[in-house]
Protein backbone atom coordinates (compact mmCIF):
# COMPACT_ATOMS: atom_id res chain seq x y z
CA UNK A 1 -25.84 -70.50 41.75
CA UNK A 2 -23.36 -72.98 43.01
CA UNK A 3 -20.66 -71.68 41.43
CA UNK A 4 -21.38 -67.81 42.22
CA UNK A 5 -21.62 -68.63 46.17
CA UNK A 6 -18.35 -70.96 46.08
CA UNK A 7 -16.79 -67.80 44.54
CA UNK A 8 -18.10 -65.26 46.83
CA UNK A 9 -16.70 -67.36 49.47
CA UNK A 10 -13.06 -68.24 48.31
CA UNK A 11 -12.65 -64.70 47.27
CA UNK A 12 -13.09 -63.71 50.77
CA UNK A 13 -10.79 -66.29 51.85
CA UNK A 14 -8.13 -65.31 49.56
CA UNK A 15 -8.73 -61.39 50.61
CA UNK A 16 -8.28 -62.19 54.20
CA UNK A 17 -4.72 -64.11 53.63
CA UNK A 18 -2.98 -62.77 50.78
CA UNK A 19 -2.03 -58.75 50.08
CA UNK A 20 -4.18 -57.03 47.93
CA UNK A 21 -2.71 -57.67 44.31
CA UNK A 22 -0.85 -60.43 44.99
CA UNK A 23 -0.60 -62.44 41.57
CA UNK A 24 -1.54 -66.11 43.76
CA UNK A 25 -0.08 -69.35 41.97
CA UNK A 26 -3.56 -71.42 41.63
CA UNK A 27 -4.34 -74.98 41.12
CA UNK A 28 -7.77 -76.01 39.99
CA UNK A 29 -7.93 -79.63 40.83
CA UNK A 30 -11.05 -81.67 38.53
CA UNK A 31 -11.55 -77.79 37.16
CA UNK A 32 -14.64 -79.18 35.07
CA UNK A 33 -15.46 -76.91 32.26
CA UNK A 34 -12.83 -74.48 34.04
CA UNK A 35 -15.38 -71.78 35.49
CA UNK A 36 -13.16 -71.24 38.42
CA UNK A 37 -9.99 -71.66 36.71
CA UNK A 38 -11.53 -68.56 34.50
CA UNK A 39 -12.66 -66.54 36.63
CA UNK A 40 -9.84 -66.64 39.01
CA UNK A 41 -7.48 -65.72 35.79
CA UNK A 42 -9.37 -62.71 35.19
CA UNK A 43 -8.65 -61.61 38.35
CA UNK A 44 -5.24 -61.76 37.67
CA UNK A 45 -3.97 -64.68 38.92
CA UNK A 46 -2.03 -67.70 37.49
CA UNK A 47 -4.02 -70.70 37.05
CA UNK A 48 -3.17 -74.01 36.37
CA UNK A 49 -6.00 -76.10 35.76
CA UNK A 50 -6.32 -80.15 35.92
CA UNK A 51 -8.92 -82.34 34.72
CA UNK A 52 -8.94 -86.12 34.03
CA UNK A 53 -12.19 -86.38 31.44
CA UNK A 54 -11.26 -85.37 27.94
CA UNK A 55 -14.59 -84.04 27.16
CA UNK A 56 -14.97 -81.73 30.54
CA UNK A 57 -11.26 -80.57 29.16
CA UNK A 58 -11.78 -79.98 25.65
CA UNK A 59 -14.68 -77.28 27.08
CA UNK A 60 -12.48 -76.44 28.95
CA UNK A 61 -9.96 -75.17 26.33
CA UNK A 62 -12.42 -74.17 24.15
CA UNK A 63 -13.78 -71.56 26.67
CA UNK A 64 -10.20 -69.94 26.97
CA UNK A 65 -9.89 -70.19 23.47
CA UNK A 66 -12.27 -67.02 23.64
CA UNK A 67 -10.56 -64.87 26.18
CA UNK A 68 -8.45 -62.23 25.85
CA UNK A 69 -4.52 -63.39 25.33
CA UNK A 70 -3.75 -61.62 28.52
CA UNK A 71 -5.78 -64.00 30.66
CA UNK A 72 -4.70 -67.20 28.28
CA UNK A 73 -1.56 -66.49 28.84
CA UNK A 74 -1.87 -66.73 32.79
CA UNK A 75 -4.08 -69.79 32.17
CA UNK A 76 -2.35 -73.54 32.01
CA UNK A 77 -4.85 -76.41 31.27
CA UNK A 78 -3.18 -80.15 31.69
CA UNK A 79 -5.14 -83.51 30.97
CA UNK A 80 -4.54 -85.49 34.03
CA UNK A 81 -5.42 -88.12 37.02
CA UNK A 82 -6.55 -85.79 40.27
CA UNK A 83 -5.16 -88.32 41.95
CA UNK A 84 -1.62 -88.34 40.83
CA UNK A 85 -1.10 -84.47 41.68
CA UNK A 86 2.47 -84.73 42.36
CA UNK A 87 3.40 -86.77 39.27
CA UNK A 88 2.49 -83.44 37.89
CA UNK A 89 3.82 -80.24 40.10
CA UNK A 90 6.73 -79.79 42.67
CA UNK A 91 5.55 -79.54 46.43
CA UNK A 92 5.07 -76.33 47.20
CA UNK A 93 4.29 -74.71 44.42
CA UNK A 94 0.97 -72.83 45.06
CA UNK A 95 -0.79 -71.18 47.02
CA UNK A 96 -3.94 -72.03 46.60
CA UNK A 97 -5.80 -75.22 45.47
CA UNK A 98 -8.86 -75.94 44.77
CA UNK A 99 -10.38 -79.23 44.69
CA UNK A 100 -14.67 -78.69 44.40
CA UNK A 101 -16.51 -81.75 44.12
CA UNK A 102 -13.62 -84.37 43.44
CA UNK A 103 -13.80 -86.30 46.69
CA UNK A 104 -17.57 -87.37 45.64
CA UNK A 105 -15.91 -89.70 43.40
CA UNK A 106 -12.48 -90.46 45.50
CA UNK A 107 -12.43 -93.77 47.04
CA UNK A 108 -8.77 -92.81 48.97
CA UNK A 109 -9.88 -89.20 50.08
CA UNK A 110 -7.26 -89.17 52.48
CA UNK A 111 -4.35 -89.86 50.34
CA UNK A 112 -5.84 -87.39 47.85
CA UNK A 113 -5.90 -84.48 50.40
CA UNK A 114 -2.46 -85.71 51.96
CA UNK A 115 -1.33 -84.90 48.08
CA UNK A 116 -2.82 -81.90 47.85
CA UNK A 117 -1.47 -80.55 50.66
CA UNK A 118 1.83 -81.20 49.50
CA UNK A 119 1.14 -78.99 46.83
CA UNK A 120 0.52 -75.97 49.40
CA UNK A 121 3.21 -73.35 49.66
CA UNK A 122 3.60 -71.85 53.58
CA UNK A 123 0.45 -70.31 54.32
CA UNK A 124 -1.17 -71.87 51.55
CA UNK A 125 -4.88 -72.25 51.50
CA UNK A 126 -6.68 -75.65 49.90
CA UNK A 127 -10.67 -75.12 49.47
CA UNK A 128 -12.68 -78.17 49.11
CA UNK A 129 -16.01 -78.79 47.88
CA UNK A 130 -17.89 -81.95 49.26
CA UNK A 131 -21.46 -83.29 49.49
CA UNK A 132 -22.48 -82.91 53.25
CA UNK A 133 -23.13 -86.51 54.66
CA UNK A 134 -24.56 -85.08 57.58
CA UNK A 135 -27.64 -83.59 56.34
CA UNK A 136 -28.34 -86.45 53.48
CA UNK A 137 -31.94 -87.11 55.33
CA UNK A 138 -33.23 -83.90 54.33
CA UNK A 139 -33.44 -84.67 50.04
CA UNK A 140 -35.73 -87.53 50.77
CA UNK A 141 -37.62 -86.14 53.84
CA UNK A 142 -38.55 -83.46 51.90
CA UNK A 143 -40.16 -85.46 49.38
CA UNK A 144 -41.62 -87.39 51.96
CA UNK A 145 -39.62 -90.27 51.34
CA UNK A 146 -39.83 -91.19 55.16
CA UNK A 147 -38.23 -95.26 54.31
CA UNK A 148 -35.53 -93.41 52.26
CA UNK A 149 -34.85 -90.66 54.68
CA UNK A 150 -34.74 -93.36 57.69
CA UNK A 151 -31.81 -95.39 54.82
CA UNK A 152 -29.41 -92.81 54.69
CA UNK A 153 -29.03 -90.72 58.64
CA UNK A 154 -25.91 -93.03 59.00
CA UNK A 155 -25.18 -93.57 55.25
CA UNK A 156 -21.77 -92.01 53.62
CA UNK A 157 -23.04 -91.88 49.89
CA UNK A 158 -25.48 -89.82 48.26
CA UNK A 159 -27.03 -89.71 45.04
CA UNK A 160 -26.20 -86.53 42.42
CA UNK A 161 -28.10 -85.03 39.92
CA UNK A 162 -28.98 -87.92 37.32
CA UNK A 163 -29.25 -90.31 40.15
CA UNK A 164 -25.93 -91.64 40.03
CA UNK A 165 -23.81 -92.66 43.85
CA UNK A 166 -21.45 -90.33 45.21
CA UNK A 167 -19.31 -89.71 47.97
CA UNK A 168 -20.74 -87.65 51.16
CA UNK A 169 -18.73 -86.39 53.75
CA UNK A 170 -18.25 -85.22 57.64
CA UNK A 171 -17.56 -82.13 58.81
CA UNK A 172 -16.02 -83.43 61.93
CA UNK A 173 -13.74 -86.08 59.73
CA UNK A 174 -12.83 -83.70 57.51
CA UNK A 175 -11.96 -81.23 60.38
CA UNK A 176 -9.83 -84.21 61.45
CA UNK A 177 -8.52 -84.84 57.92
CA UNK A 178 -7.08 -81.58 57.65
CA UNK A 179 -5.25 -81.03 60.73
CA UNK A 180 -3.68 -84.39 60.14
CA UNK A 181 -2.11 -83.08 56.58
CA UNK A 182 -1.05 -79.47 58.21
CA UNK A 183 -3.77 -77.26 56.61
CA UNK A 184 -6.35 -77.30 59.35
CA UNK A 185 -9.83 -75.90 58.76
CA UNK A 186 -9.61 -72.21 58.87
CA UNK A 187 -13.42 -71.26 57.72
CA UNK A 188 -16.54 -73.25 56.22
CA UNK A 189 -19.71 -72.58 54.27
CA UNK A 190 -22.90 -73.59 53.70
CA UNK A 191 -23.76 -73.94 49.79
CA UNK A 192 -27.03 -74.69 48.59
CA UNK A 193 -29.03 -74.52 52.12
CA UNK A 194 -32.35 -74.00 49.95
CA UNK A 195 -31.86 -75.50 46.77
CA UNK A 196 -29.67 -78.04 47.10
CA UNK A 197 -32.42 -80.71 47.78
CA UNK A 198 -34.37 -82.22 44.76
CA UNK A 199 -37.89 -81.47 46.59
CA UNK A 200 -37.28 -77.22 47.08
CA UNK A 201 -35.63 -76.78 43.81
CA UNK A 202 -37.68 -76.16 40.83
CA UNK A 203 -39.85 -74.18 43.37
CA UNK A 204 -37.20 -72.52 45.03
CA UNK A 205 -35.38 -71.10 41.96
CA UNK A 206 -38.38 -68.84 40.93
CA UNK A 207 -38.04 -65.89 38.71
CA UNK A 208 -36.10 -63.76 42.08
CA UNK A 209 -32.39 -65.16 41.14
CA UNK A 210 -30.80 -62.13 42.95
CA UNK A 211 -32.81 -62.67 46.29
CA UNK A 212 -32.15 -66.22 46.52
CA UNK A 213 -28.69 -65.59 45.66
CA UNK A 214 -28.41 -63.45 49.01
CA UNK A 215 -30.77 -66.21 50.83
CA UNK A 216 -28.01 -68.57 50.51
CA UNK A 217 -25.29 -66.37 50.64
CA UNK A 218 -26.50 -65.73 54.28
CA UNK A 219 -27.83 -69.19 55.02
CA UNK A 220 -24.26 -70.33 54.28
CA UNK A 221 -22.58 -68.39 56.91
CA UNK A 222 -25.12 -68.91 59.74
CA UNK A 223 -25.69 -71.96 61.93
CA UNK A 224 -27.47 -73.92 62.20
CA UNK A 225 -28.90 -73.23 58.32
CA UNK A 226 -24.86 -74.17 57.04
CA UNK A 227 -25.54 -77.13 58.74
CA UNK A 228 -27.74 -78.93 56.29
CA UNK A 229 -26.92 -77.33 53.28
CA UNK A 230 -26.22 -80.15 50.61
CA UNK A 231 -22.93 -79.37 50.17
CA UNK A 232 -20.20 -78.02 52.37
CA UNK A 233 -17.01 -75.63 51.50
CA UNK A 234 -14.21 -76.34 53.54
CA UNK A 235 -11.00 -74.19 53.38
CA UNK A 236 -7.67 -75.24 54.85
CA UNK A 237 -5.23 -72.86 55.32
CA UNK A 238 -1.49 -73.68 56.05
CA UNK A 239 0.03 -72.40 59.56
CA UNK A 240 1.89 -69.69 59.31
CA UNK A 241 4.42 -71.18 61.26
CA UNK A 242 4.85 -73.87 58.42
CA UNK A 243 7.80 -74.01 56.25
CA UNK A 244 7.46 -77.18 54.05
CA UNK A 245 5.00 -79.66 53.03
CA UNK A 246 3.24 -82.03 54.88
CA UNK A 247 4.73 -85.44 55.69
């Protein structure tokens, strides 16, 4: 689910900036198993994907290992710190990153997404995925967890799947973040509005996957339901007026 609606919405993002057919120059920053980094190469684009746990990047490569050689060949999968983007890649040299989920475990997000933005060709477009700070109330109101819900209206971590602490983030910082770095926020979505809380989920998910799909597909575009969906995608998008990296 999460990864289908993140798609739907950077595919429309790339549609609205780039020609049609454009062959885009891709980075998939802490790609995971690579289902982006995929998906995007079977589109047709070059993909370079980066990811610092061996394990996540051994699935990784074992997934491409399957495709067709015309999509491996368009695929490039490096074992590296997300952090340490440019001790990897030229400034510049793509025009789109991606970087879903990696802040949650960042504890310098703002040198992170100064890097990143480096790595932004003119008009280049960087699409982040982050847990939504704002709306981390909801997960334990829902449960009727009124103490817990009361801990964390101010709070700026969150707790993921298996219960572990993660980063959450503003909307309004992260608006701030990214003019700061020259890729201000062009568009953001909404992901998981409905199921993204532990309470709706099992309930939620039900045996009408295409429904729900276009429930949060729609909630993720609309205020105020975007507004409190657990996670937020951001996408800066570099001026056109740019011509070089960010300082």
């Amino acid at each position: 689910m999460r990864q289908e609606l993140v798609a739907r919405q950077l595919d429309e993002q790339i549609a609205a900036r780039f020609p049609v057919g454009q062959r885009l120059r891709i980075l998939d920053v802490g790609m995971g198993r690579g289902a982006q980094t995929l998906r995007l190469a079977r589109a047709g684009h070059e993909v370079t994907g980066l990811e610092s746990d061996p394990a996540l990047l051994g699935a990784a490569e074992a997934a491409l290992a399957v495709e067709p050689d015309g999509i491996r060949e368009r695929v490039r999968l490096i074992e590296g710190d997300c952090r340490e983007a440019g001790v990897h890649f030229l400034p510049g040299g793509f025009d789109v990153v991606l970087c879903h989920e990696v802040l949650l475990s960042s504890q310098e997000p703002d040198a992170m997404l100064a890097g990143l933005a480096r790595m932004l060709a003119p008009r280049g477009l960087l699409s982040l995925l982050i847990r939504n700070a704002d709306a981390l109330a909801l997960g334990p109101g829902l449960a009727g967890d009124w103490a817990g819900a009361l801990a964390v209206f101010d709070a700026d971590t969150a707790a993921d799947r298996r219960g572990a602490p993660v980063r959450a983030d503003r909307l309004e910082a992260l608006t701030s973040a990214l003019a700061g770095i020259a890729a201000p926020l062009h568009a953001w979505y909404g992901v998981e509005v409905f199921t993204g809380w532990s309470a709706n989920r099992p309930a939620a998910v039900g045996d009408e996957p295409a429904r729900l799909l276009a429930a949060e597909d729609r909630a993720g575009r609309t205020d105020p339901y975007r507004r409190i969906a657990a996670l937020l995608h951001l996408c800066g998008a570099r001026d056109t007026r740019e011509t070089g990296p960010a300082a």
